[in-house]
PDB file of N, CA and C in Angstrom:
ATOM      1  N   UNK A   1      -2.643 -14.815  11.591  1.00  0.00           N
ATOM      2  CA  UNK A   1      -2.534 -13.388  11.371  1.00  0.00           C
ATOM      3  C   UNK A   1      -2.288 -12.698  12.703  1.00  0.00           C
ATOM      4  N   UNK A   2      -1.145 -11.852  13.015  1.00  0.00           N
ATOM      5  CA  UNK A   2      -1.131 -11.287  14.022  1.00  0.00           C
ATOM      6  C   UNK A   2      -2.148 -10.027  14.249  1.00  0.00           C
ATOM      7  N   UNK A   3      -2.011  -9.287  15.373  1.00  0.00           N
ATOM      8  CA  UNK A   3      -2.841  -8.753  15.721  1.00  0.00           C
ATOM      9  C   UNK A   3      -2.536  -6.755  14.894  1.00  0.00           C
ATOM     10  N   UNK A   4      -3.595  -6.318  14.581  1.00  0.00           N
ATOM     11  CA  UNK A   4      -2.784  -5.273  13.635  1.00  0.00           C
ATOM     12  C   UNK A   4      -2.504  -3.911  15.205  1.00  0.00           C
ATOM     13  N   UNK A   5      -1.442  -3.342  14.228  1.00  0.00           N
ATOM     14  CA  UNK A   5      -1.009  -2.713  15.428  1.00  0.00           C
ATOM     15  C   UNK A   5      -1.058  -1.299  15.560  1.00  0.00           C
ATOM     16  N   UNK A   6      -1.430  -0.560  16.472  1.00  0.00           N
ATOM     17  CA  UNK A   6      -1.956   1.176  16.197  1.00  0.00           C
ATOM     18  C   UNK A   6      -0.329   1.548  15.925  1.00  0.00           C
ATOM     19  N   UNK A   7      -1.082   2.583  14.907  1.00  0.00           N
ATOM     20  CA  UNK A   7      -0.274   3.613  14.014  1.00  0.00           C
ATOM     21  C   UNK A   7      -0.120   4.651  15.050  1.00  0.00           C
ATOM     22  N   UNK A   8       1.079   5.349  15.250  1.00  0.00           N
ATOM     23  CA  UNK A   8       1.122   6.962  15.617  1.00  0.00           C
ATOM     24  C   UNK A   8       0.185   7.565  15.017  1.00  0.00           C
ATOM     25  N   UNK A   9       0.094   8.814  16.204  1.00  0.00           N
ATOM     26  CA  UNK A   9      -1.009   9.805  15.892  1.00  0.00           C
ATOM     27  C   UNK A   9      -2.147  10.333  16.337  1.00  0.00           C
ATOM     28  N   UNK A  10      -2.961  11.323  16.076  1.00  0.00           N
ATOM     29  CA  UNK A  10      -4.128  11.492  16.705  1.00  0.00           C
ATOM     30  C   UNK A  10      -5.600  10.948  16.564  1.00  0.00           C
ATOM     31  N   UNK A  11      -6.138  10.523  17.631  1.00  0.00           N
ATOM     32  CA  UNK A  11      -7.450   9.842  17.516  1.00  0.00           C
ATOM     33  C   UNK A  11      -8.197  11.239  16.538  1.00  0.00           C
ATOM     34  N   UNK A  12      -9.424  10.706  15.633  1.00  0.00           N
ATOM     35  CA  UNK A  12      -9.700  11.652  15.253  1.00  0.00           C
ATOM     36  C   UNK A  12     -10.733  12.655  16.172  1.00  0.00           C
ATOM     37  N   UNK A  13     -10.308  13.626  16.356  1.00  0.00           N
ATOM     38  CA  UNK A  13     -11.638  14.297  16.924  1.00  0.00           C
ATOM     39  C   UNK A  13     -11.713  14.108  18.742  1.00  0.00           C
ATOM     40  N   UNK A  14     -10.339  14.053  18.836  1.00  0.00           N
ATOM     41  CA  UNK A  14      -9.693  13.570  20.253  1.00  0.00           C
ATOM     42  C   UNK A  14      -7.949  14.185  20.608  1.00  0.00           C
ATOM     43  N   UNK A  15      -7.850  14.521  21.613  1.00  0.00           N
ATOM     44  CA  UNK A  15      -6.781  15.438  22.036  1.00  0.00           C
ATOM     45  C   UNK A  15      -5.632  14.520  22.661  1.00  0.00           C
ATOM     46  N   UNK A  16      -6.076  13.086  22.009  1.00  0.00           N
ATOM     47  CA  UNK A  16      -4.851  12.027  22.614  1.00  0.00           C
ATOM     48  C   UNK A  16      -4.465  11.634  21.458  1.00  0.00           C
ATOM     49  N   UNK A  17      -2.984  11.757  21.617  1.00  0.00           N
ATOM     50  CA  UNK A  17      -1.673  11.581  20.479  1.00  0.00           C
ATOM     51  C   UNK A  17      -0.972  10.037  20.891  1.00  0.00           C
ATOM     52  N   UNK A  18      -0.354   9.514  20.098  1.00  0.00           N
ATOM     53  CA  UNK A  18       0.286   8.296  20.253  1.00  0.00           C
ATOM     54  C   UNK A  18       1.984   8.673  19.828  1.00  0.00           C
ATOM     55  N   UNK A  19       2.824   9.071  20.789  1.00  0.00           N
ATOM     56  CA  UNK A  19       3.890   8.939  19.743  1.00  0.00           C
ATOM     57  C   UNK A  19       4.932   8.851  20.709  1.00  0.00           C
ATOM     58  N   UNK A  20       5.598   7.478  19.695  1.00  0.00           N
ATOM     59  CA  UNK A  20       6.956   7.141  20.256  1.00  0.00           C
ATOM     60  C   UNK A  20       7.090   6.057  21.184  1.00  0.00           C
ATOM     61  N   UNK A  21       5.610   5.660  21.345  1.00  0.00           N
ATOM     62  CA  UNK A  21       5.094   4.109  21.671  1.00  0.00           C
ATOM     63  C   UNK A  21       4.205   4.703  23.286  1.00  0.00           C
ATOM     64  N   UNK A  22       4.137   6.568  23.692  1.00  0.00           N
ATOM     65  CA  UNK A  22       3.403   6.764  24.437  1.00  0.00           C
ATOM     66  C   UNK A  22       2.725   7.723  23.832  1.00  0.00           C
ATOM     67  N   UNK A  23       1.727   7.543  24.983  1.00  0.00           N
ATOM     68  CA  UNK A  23       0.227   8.188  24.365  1.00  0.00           C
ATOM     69  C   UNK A  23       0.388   9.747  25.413  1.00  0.00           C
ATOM     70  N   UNK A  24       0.176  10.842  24.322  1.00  0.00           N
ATOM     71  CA  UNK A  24       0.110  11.843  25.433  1.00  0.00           C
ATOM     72  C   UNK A  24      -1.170  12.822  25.111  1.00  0.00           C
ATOM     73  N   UNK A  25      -1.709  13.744  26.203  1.00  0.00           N
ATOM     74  CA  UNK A  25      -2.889  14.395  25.709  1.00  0.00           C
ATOM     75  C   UNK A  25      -1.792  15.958  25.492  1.00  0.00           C
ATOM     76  N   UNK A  26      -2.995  16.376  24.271  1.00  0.00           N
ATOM     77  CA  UNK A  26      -2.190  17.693  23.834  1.00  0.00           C
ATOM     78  C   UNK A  26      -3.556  18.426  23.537  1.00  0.00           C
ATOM     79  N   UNK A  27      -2.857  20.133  23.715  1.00  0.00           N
ATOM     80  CA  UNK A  27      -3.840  21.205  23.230  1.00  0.00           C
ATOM     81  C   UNK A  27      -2.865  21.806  22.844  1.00  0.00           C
ATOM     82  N   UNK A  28      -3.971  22.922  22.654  1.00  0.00           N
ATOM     83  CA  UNK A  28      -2.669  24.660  21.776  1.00  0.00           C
ATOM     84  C   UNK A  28      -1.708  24.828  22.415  1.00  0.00           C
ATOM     85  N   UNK A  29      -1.649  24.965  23.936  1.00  0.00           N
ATOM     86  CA  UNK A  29      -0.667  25.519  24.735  1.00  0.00           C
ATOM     87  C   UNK A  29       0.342  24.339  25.309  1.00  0.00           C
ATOM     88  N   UNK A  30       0.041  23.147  25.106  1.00  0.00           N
ATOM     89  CA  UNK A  30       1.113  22.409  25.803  1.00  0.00           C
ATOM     90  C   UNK A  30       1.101  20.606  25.126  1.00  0.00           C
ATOM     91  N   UNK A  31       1.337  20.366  25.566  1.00  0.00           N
ATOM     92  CA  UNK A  31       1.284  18.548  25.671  1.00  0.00           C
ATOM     93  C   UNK A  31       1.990  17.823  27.490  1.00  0.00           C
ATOM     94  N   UNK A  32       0.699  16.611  27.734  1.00  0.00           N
ATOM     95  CA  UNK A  32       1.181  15.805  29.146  1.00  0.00           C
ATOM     96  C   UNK A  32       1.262  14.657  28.921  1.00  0.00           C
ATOM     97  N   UNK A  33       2.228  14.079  29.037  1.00  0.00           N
ATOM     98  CA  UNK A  33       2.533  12.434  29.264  1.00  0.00           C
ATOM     99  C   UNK A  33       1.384  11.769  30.154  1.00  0.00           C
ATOM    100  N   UNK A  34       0.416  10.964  29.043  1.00  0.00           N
ATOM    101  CA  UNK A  34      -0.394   9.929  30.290  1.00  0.00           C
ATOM    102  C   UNK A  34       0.607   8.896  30.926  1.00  0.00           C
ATOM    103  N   UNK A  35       0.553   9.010  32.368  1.00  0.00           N
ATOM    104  CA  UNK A  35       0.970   8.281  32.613  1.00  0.00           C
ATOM    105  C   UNK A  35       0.084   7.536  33.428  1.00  0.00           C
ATOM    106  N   UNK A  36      -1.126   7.483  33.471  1.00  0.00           N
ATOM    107  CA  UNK A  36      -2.076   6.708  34.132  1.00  0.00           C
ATOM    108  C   UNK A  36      -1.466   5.070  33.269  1.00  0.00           C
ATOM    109  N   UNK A  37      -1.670   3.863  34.133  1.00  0.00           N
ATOM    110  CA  UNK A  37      -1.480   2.456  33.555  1.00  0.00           C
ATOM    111  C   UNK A  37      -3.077   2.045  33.187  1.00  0.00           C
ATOM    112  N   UNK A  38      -4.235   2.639  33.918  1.00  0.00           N
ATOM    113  CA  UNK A  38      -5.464   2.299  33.425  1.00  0.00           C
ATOM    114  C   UNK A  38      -5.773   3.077  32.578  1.00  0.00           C
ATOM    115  N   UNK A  39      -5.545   4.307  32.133  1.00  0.00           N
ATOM    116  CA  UNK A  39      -5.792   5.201  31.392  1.00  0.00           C
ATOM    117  C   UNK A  39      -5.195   4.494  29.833  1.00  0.00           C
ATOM    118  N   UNK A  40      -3.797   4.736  30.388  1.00  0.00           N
ATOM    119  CA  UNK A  40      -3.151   3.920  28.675  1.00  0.00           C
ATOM    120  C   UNK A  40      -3.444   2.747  28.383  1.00  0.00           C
ATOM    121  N   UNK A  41      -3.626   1.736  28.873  1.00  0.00           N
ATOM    122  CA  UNK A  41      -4.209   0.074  28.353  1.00  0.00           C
ATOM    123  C   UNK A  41      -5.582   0.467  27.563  1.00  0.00           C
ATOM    124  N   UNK A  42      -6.415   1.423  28.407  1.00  0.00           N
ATOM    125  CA  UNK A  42      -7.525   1.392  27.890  1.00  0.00           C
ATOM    126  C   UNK A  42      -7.209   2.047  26.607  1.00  0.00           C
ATOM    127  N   UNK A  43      -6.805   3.159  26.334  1.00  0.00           N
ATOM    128  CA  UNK A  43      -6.275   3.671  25.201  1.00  0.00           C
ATOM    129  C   UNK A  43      -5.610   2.507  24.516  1.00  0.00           C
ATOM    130  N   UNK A  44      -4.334   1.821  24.395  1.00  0.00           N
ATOM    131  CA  UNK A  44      -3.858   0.685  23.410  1.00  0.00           C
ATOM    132  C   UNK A  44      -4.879  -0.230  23.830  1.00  0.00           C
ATOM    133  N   UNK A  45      -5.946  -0.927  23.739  1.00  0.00           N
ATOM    134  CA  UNK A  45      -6.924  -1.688  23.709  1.00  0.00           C
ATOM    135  C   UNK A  45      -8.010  -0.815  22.186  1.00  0.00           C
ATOM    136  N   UNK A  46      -8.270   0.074  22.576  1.00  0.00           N
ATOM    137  CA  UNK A  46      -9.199   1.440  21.618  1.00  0.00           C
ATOM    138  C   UNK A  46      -8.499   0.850  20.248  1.00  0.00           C
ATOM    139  N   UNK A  47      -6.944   2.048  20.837  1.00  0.00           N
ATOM    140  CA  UNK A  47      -6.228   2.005  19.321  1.00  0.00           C
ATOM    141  C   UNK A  47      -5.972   0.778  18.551  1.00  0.00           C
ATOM    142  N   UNK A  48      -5.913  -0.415  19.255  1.00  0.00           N
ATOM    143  CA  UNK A  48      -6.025  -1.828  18.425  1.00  0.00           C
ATOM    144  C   UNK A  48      -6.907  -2.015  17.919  1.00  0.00           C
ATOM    145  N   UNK A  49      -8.421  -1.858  18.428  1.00  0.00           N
ATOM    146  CA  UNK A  49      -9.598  -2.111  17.898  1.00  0.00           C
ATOM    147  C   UNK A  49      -9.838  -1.393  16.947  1.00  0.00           C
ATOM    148  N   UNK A  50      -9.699   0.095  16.548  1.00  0.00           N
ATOM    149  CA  UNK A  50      -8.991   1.033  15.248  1.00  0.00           C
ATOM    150  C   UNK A  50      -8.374   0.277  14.453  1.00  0.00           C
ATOM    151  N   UNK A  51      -7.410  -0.270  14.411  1.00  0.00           N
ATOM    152  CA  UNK A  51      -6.204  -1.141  13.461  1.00  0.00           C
ATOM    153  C   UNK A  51      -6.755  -1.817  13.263  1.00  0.00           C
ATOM    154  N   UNK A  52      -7.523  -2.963  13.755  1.00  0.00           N
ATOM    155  CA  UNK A  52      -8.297  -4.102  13.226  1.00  0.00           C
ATOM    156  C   UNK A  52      -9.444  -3.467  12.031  1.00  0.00           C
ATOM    157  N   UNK A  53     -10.259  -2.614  12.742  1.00  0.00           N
ATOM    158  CA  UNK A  53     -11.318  -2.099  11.782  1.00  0.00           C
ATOM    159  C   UNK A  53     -10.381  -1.459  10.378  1.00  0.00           C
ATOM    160  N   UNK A  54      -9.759  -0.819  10.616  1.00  0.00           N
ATOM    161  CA  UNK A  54      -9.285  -0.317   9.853  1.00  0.00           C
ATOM    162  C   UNK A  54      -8.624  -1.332   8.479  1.00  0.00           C
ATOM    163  N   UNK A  55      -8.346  -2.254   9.223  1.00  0.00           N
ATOM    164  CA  UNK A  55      -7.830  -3.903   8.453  1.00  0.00           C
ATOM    165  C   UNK A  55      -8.424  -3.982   7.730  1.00  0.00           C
ATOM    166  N   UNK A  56      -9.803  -4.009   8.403  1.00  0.00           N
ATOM    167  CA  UNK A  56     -11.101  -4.816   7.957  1.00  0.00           C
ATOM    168  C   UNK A  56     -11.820  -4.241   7.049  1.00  0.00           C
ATOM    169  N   UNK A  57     -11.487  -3.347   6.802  1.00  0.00           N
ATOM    170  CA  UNK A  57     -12.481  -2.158   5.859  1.00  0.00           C
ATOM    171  C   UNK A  57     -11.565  -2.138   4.539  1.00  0.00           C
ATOM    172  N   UNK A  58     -10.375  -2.740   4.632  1.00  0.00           N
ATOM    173  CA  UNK A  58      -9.481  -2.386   3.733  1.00  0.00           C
ATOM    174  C   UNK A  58      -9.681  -3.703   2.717  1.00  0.00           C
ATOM    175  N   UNK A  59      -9.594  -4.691   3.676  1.00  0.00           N
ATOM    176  CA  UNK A  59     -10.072  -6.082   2.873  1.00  0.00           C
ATOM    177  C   UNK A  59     -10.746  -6.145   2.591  1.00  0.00           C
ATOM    178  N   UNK A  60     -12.326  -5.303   2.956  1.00  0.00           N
ATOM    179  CA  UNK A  60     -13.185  -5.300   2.183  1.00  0.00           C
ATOM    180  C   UNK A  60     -13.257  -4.595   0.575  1.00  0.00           C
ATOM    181  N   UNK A  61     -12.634  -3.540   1.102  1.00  0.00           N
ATOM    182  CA  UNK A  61     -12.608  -2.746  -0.039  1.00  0.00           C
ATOM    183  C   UNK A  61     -11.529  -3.527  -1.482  1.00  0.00           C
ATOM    184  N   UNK A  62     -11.228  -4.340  -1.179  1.00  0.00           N
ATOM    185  CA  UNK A  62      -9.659  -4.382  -2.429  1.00  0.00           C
ATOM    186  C   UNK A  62     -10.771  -6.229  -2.670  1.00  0.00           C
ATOM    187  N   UNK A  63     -11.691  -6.571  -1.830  1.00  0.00           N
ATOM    188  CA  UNK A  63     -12.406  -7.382  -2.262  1.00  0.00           C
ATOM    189  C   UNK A  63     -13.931  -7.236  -2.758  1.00  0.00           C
ATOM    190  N   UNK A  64     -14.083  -5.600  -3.025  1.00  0.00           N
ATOM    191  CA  UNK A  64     -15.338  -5.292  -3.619  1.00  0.00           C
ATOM    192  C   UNK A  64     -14.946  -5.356  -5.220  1.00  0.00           C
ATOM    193  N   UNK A  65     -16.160  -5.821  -5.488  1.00  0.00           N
ATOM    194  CA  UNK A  65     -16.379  -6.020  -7.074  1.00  0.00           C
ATOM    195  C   UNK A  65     -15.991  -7.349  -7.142  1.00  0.00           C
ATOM    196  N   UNK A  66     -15.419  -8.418  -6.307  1.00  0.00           N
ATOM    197  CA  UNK A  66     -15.334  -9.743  -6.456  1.00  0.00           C
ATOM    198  C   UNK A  66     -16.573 -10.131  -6.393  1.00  0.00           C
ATOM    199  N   UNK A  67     -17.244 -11.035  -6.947  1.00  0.00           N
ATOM    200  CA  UNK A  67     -18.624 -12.182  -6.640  1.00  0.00           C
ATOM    201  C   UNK A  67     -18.127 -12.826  -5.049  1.00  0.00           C
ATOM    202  N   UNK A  68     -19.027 -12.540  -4.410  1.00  0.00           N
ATOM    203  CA  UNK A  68     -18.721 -14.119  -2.882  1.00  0.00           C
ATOM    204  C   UNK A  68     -18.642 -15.222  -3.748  1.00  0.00           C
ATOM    205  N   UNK A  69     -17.800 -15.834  -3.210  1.00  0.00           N
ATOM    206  CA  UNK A  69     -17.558 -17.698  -3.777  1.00  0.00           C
ATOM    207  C   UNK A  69     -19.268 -18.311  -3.616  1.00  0.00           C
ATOM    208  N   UNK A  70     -20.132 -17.604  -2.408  1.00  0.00           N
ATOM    209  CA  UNK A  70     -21.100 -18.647  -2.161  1.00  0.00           C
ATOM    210  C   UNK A  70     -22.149 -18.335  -3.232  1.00  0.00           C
ATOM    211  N   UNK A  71     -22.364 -16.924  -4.139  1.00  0.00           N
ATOM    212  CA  UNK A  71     -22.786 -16.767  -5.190  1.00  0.00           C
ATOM    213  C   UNK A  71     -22.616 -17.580  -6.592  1.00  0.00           C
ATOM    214  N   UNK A  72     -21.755 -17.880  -6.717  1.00  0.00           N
ATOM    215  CA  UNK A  72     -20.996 -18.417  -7.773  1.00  0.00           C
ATOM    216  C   UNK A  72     -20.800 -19.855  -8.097  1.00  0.00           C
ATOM    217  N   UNK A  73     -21.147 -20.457  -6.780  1.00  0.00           N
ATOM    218  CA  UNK A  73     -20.723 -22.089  -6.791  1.00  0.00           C
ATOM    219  C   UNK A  73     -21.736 -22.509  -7.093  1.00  0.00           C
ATOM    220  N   UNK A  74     -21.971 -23.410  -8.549  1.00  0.00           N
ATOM    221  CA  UNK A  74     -22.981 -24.164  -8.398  1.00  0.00           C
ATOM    222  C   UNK A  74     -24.201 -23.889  -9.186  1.00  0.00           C
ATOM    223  N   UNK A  75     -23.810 -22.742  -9.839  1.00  0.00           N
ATOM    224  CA  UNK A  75     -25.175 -22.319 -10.643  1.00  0.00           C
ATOM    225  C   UNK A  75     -23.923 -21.651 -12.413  1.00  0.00           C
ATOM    226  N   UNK A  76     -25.089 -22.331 -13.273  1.00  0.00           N
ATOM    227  CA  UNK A  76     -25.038 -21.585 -14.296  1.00  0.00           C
ATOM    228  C   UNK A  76     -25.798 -20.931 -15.069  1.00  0.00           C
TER     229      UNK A  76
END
């Protein structure tokens, strides 16, 4: 499985945008290109760890209401 990959857009509840494969900070009056290289890794490191959870919550969900296999094996 490859690694899941951040979506465009805004962190929630955060003034950093993703778009167009760069991350820029924005308010009412403007928007700035990060161009820090430690600033943005750390940001695409974040936003991956987002995509994964976000994975992960999804597989859970479309696998709720299944029994675990380890419930099920072995007993009647």
């Amino acid at each position: 499985m490859s690694a899941p990959t951040p979506r465009p857009g805004r962190f929630v509840r955060s003034p950093v945008v993703l778009r167009d494969g760069q991350w820029w900070l924005v308010s009412g009056a403007s928007s700035i290109l990060a161009s820090d290289p430690t600033f943005t890794s750390t940001l695409d490191r974040f936003a991956a760890l987002m995509a994964a959870a976000d994975q992960s919550v999804a597989v859970l969900r479309t696998e709720q209401g299944n029994p675990p296999a380890s419930r099920c094996q072995g007993r009647r």
